[in-house]
N, C-alpha and C. Protein backbone atom coordinates (compact mmCIF):
# COMPACT_ATOMS: atom_id res chain seq x y z
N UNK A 1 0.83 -1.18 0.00
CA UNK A 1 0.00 0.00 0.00
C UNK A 1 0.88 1.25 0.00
N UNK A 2 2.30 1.12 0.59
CA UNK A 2 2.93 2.64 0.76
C UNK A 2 3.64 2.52 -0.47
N UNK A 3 3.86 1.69 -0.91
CA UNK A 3 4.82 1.60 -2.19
C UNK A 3 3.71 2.20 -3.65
N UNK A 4 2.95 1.41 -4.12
CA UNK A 4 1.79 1.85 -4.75
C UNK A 4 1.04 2.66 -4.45
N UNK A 5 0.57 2.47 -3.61
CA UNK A 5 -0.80 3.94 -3.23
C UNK A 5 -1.91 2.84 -3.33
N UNK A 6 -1.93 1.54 -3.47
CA UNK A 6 -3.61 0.59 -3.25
C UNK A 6 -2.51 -0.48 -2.56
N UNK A 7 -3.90 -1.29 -2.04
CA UNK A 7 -4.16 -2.56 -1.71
C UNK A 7 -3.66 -3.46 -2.96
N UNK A 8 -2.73 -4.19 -2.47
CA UNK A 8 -2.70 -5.92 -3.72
C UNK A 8 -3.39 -6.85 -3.08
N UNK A 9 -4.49 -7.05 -3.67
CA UNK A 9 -5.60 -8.40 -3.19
C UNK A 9 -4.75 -9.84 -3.76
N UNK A 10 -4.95 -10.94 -2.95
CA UNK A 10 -4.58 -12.07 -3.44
C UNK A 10 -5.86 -12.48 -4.96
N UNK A 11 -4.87 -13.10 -5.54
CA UNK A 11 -5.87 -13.59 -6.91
C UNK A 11 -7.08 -14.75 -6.39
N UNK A 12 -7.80 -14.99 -7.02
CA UNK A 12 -8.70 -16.45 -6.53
C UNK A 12 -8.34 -17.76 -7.67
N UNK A 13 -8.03 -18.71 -6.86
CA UNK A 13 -6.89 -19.60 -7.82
C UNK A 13 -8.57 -20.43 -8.55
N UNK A 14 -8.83 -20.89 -9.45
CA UNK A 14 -9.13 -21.33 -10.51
C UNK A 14 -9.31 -22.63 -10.65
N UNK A 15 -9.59 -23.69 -10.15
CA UNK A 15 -8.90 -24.99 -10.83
C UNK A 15 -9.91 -25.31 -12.09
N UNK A 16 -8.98 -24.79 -13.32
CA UNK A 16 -9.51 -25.30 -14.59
C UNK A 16 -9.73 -26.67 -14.86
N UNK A 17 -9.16 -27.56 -14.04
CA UNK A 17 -9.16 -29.04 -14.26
C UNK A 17 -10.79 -29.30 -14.33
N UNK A 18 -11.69 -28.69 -13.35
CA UNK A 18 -12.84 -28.91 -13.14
C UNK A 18 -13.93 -28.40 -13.82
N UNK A 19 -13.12 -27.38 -15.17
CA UNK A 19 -14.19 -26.70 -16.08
C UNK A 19 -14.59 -27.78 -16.94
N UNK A 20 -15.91 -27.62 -17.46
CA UNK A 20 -16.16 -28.25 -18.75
C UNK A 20 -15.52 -27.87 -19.74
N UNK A 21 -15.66 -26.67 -19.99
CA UNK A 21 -14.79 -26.29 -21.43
C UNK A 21 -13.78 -25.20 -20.67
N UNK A 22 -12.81 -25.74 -20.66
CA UNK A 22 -11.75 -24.91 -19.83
C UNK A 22 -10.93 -23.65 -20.14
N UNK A 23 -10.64 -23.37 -21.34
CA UNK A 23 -10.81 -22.35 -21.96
C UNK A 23 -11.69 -21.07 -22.02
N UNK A 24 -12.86 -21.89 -22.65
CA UNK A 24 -13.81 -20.56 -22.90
C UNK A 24 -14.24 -20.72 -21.78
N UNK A 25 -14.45 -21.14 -20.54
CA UNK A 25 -14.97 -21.05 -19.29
C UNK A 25 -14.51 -19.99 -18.50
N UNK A 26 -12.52 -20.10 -18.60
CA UNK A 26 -11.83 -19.24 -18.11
C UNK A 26 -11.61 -18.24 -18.62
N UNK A 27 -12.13 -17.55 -20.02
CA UNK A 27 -12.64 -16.30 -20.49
C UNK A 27 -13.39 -15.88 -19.31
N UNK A 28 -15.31 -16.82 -19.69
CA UNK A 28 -16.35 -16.12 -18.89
C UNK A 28 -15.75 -15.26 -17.53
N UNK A 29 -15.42 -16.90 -16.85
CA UNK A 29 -14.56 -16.17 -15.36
C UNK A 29 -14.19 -15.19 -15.37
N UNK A 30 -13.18 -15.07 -16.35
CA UNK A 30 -12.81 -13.61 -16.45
C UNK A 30 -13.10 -12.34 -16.83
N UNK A 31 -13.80 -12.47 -17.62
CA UNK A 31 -14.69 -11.09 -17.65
C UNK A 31 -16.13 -11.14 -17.16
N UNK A 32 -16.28 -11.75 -15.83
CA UNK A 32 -17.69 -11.52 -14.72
C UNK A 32 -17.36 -10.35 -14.30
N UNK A 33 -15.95 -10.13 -13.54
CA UNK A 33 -15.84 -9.17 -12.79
C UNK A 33 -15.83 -7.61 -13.43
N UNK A 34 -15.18 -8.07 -14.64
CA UNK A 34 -15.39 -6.43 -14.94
C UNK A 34 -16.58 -6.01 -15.80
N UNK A 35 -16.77 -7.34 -16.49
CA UNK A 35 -18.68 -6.68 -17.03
C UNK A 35 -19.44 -6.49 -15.69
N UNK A 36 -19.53 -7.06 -14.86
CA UNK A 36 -20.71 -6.49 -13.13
C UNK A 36 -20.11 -5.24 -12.85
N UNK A 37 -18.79 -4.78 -12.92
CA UNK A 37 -18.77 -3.27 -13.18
C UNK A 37 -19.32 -2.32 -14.09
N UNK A 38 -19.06 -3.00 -15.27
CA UNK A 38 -19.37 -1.95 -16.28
C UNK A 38 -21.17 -2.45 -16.15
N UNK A 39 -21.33 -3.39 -15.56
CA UNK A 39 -22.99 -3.27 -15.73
C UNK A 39 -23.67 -2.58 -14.39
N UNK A 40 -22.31 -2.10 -13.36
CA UNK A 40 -22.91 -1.44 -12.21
C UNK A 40 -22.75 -0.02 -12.50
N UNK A 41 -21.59 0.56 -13.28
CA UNK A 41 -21.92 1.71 -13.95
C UNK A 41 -23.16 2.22 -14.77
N UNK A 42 -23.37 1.01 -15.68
CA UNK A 42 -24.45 1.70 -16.30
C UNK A 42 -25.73 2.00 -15.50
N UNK A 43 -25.88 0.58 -14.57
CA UNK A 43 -26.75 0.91 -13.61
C UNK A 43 -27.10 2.14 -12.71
N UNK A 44 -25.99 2.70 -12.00
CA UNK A 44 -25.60 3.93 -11.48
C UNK A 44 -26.24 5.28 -12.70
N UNK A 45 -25.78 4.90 -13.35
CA UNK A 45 -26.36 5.91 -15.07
C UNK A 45 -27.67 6.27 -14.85
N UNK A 46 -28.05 5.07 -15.32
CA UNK A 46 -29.83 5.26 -15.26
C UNK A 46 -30.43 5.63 -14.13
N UNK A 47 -29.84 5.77 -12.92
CA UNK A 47 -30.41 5.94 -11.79
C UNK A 47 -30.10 7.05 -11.61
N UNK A 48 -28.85 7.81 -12.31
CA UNK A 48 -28.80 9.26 -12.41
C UNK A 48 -30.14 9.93 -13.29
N UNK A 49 -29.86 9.54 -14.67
CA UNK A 49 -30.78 9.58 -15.23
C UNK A 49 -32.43 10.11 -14.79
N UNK A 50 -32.77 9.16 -13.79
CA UNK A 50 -34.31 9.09 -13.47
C UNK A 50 -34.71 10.07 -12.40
N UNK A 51 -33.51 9.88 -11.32
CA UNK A 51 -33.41 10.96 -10.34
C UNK A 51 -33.43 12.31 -11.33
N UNK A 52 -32.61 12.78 -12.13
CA UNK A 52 -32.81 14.07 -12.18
C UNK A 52 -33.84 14.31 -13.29
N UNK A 53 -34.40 13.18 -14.05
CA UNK A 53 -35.38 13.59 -14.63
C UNK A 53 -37.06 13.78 -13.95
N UNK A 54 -36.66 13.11 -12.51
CA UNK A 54 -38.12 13.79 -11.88
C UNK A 54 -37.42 14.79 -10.92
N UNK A 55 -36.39 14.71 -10.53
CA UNK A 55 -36.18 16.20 -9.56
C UNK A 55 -35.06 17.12 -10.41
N UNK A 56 -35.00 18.00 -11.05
CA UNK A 56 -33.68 18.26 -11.92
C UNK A 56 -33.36 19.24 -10.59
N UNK A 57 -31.77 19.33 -11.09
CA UNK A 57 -30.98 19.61 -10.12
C UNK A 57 -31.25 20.81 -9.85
N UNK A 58 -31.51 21.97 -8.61
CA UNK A 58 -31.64 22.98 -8.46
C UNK A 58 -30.83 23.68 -7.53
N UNK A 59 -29.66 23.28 -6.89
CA UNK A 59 -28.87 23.83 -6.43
C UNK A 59 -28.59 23.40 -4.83
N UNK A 60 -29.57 22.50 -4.50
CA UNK A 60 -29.90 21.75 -3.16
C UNK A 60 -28.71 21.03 -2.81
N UNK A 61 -28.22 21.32 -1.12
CA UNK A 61 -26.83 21.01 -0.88
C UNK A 61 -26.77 19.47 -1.15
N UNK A 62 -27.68 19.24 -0.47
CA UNK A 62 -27.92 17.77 -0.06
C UNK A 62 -28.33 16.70 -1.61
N UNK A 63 -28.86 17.13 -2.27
CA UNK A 63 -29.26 16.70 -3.93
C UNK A 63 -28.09 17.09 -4.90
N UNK A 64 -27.35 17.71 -4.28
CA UNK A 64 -26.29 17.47 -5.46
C UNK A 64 -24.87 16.66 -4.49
N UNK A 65 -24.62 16.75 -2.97
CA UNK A 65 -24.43 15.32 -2.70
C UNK A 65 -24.22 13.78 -3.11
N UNK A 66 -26.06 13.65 -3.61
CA UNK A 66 -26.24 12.27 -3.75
C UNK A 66 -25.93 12.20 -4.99
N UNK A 67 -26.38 13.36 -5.67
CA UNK A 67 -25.63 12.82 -7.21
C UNK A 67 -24.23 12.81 -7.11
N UNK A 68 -23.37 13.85 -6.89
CA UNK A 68 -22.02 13.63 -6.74
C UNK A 68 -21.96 12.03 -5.96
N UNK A 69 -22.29 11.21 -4.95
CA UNK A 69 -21.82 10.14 -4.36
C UNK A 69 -22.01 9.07 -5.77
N UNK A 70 -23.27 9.50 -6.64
CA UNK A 70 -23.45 8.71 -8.01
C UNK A 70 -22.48 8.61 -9.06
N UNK A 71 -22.25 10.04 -9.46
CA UNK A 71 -21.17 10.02 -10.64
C UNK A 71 -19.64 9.39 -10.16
N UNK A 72 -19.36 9.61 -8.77
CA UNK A 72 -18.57 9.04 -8.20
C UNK A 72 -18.57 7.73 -8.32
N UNK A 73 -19.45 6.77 -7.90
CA UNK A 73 -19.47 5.35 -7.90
C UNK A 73 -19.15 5.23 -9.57
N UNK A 74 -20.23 5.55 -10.05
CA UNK A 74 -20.11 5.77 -11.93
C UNK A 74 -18.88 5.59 -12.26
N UNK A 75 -17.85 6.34 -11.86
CA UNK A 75 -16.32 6.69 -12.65
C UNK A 75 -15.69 5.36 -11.65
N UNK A 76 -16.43 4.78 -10.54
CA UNK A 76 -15.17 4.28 -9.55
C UNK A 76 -15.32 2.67 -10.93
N UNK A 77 -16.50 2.19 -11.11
CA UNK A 77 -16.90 1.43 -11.75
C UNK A 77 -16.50 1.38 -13.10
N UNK A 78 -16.23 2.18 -13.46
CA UNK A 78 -15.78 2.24 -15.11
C UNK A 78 -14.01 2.04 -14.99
N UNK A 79 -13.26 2.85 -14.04
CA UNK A 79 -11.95 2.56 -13.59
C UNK A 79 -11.80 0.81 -13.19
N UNK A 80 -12.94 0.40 -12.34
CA UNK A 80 -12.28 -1.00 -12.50
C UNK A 80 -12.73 -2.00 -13.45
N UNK A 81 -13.51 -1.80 -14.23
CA UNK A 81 -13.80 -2.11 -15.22
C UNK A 81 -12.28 -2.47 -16.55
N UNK A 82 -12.14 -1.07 -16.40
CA UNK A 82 -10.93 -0.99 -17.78
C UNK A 82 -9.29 -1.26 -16.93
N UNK A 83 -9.49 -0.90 -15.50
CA UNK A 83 -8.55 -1.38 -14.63
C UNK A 83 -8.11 -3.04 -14.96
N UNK A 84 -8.93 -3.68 -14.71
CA UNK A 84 -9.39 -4.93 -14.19
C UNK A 84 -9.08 -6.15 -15.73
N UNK A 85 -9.12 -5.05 -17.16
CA UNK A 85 -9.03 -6.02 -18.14
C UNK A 85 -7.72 -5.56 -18.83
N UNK A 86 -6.55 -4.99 -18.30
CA UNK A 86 -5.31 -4.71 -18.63
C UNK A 86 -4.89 -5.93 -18.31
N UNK A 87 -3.93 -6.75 -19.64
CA UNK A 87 -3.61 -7.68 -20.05
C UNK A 87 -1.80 -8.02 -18.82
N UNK A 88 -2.16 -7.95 -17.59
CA UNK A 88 -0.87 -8.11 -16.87
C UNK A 88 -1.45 -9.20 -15.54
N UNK A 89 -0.57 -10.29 -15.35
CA UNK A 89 -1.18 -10.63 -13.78
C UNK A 89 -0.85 -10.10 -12.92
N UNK A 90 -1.78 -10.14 -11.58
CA UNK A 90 -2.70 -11.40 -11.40
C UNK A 90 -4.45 -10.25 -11.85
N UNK A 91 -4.53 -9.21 -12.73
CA UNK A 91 -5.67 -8.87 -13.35
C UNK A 91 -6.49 -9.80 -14.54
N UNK A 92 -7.73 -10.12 -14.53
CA UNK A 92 -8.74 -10.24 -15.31
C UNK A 92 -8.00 -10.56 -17.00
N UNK A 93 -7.86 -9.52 -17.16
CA UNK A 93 -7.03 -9.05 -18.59
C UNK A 93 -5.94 -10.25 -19.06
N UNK A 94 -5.15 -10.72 -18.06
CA UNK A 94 -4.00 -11.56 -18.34
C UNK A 94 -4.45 -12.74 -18.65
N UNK A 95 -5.50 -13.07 -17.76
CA UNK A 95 -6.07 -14.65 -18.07
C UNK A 95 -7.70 -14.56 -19.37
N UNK A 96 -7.26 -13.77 -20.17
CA UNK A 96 -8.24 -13.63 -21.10
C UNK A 96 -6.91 -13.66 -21.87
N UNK A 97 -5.68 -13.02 -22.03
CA UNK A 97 -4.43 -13.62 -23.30
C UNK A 97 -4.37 -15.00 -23.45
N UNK A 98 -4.37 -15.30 -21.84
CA UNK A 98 -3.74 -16.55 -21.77
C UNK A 98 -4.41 -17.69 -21.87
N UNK A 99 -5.41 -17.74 -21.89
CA UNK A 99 -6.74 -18.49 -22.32
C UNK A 99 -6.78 -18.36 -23.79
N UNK A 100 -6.20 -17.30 -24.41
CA UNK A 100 -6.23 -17.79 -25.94
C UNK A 100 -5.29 -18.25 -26.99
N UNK A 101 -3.87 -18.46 -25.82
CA UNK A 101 -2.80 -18.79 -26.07
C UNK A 101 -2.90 -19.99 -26.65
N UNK A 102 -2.02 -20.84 -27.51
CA UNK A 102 -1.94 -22.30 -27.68
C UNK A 102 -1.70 -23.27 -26.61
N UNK A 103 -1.83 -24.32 -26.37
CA UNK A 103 -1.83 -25.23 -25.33
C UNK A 103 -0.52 -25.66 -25.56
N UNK A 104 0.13 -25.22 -26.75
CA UNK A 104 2.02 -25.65 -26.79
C UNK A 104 2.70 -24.78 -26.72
N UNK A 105 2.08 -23.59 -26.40
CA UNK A 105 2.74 -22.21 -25.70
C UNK A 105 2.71 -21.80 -23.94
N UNK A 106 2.48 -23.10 -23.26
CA UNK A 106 1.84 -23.06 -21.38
C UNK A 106 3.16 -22.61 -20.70
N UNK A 107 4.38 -23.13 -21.50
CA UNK A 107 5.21 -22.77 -20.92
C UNK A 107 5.43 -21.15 -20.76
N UNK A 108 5.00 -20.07 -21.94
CA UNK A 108 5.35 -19.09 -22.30
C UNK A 108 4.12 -18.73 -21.10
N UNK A 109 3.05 -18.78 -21.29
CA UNK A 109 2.40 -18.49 -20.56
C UNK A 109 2.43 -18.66 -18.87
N UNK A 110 2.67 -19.71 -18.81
CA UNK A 110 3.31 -20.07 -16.93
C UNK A 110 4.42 -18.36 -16.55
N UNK A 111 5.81 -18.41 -17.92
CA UNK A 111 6.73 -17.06 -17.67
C UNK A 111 6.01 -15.55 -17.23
N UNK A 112 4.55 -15.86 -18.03
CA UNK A 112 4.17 -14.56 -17.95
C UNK A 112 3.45 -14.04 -17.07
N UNK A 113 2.57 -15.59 -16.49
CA UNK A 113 2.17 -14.99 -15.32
C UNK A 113 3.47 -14.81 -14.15
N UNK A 114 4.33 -15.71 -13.99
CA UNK A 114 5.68 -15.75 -13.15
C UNK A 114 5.99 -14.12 -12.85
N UNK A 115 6.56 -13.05 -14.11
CA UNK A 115 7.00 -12.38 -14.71
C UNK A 115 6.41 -11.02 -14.33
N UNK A 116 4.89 -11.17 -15.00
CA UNK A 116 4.19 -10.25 -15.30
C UNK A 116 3.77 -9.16 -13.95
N UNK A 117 3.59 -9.93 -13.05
CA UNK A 117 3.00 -9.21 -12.01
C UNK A 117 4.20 -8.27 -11.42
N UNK A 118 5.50 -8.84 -11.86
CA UNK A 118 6.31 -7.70 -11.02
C UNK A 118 6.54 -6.59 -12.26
N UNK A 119 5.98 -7.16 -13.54
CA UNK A 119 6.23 -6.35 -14.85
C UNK A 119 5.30 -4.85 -13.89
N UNK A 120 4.44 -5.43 -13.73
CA UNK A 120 2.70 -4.32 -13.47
C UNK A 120 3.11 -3.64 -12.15
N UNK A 121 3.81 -4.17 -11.15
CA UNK A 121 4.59 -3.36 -9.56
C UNK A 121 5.19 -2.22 -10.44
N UNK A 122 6.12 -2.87 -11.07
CA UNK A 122 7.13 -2.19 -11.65
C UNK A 122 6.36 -0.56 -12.48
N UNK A 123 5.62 -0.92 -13.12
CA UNK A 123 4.83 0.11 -13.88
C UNK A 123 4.03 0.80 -12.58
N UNK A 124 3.41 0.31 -12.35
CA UNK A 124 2.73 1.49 -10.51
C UNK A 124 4.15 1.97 -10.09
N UNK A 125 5.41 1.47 -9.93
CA UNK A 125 5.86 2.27 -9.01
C UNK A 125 6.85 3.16 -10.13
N UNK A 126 6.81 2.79 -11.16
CA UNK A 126 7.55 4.09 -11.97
C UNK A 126 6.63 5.34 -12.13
N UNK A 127 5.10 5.00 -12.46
CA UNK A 127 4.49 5.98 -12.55
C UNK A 127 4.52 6.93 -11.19
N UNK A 128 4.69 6.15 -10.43
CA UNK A 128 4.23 7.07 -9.20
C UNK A 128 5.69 7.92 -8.79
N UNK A 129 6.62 7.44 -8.93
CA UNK A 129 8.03 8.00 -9.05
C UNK A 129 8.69 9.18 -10.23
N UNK A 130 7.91 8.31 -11.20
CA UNK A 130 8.56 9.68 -12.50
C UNK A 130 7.47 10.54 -12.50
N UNK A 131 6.03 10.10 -12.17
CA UNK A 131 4.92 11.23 -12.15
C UNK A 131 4.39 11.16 -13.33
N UNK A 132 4.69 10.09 -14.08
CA UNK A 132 3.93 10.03 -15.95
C UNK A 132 3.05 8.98 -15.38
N UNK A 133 2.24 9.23 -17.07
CA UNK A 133 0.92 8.44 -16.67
C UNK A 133 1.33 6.87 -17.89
N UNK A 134 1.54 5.59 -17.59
CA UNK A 134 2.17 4.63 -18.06
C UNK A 134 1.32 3.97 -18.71
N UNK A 135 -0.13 4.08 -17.67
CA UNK A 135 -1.38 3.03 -18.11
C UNK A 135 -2.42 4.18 -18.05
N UNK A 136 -2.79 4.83 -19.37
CA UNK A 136 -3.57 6.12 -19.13
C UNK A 136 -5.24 5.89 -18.95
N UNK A 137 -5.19 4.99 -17.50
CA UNK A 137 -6.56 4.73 -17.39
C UNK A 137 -7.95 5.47 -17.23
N UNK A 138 -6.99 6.93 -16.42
CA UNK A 138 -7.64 8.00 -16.48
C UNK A 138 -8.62 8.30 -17.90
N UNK A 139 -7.90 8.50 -18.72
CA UNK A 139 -8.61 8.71 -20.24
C UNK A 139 -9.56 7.95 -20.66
N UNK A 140 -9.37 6.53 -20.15
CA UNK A 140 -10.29 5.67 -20.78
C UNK A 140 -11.38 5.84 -20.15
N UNK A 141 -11.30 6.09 -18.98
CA UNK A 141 -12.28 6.49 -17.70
C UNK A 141 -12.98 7.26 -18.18
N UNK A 142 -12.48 8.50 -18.71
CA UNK A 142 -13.23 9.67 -18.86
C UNK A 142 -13.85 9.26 -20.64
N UNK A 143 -13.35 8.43 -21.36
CA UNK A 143 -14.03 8.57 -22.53
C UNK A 143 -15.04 7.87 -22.35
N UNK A 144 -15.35 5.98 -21.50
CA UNK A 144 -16.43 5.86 -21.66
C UNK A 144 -17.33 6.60 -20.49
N UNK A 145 -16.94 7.30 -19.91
CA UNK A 145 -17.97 7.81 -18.58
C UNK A 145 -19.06 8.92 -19.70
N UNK A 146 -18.07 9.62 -20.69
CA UNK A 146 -18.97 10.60 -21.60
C UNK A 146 -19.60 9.90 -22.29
N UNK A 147 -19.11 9.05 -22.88
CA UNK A 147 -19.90 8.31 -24.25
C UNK A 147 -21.09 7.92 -23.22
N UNK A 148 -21.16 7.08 -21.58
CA UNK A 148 -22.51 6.64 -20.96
C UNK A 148 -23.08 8.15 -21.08
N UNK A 149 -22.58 9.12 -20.53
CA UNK A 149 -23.62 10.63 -20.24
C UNK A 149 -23.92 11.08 -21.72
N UNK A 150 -23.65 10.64 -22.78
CA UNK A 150 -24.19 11.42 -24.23
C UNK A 150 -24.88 9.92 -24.62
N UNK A 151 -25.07 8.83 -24.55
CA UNK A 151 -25.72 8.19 -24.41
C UNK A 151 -27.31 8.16 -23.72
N UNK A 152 -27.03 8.50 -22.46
CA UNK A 152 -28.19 8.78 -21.63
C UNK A 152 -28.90 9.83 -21.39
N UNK A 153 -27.96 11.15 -22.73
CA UNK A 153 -28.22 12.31 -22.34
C UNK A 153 -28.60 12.91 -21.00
N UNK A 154 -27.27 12.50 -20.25
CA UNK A 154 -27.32 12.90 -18.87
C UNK A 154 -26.29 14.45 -18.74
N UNK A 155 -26.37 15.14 -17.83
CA UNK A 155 -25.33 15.94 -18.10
C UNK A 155 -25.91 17.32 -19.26
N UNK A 156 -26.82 16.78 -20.10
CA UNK A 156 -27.03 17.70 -21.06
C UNK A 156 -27.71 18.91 -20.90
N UNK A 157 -27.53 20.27 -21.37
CA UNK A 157 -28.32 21.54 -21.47
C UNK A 157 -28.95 21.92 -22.26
């Protein structure tokens, strides 16, 4: 946590032995977590949406609060979303490469998960040291958070 600035959660180990189709299984697995984000963002959306289409915002301390606690969740959800499917372990992202890797490439794949995760330390702690942005998640954040608000025509005047 002092080195990065977050929490490193342990991964949840997998045993593919027990999938039916072990492959495309360990896709699904892998993108539950960040589609229930991106489907708790949108959710959050529409609930912006409805709120201010029966109360529109009028300047109320407390009503623009709850929306701010909304757009907040909104952006926290879309960050782990696009967080969550960057192609490095132990993230989402890595075991969606590696699931489409060849089954005579396991070795390459075993290196990368081995590898990768200090590849991804390594990238948090340069960014946070040189002050550049390495993985410009920010951006992605902010492009689909607009595309949901011009979508939902939320936000609009």
């Amino acid at each position: 946590m002092l080195v990065a600035g977050f929490g490193w959660a342990k991964p949840v180990i997998i045993d593919t032995g027990k999938l039916q189709h072990p492959r495309r299984d360990d896709i699904l697995i892998s993108l539950a977590g960040p589609l229930s984000n991106l489907l708790l963002a949108i959710l959050i959306a529409l609930v912006l949406k409805i709120c201010l289409s029966i109360t529109p915002y009028e300047g109320g301390t407390l009503y623009r609060e709850m929306l701010n606690v909304g757009i907040a969740g909104l952006y926290i959800n879309i960050g782990l979303f696009i967080f969550n499917l960057i192609p490095l372990p132990p993230l989402d992202g890595s075991h969606l490469i590696t699931s489409l890797i060849s089954t005579r490439s396991i070795a390459a794949a075993q290196k990368f998960f081995k590898y990768g995760a200090y590849a991804f330390l390594a990238i948090i702690i340069l960014e946070r040291a040189l002050h550049v942005n390495l993985l410009p998640i920010n951006v992605l954040v902010d492009v689909v958070a607009q595309g949901l608000f011009n979508l939902l025509n939320l936000f609009q005047h």
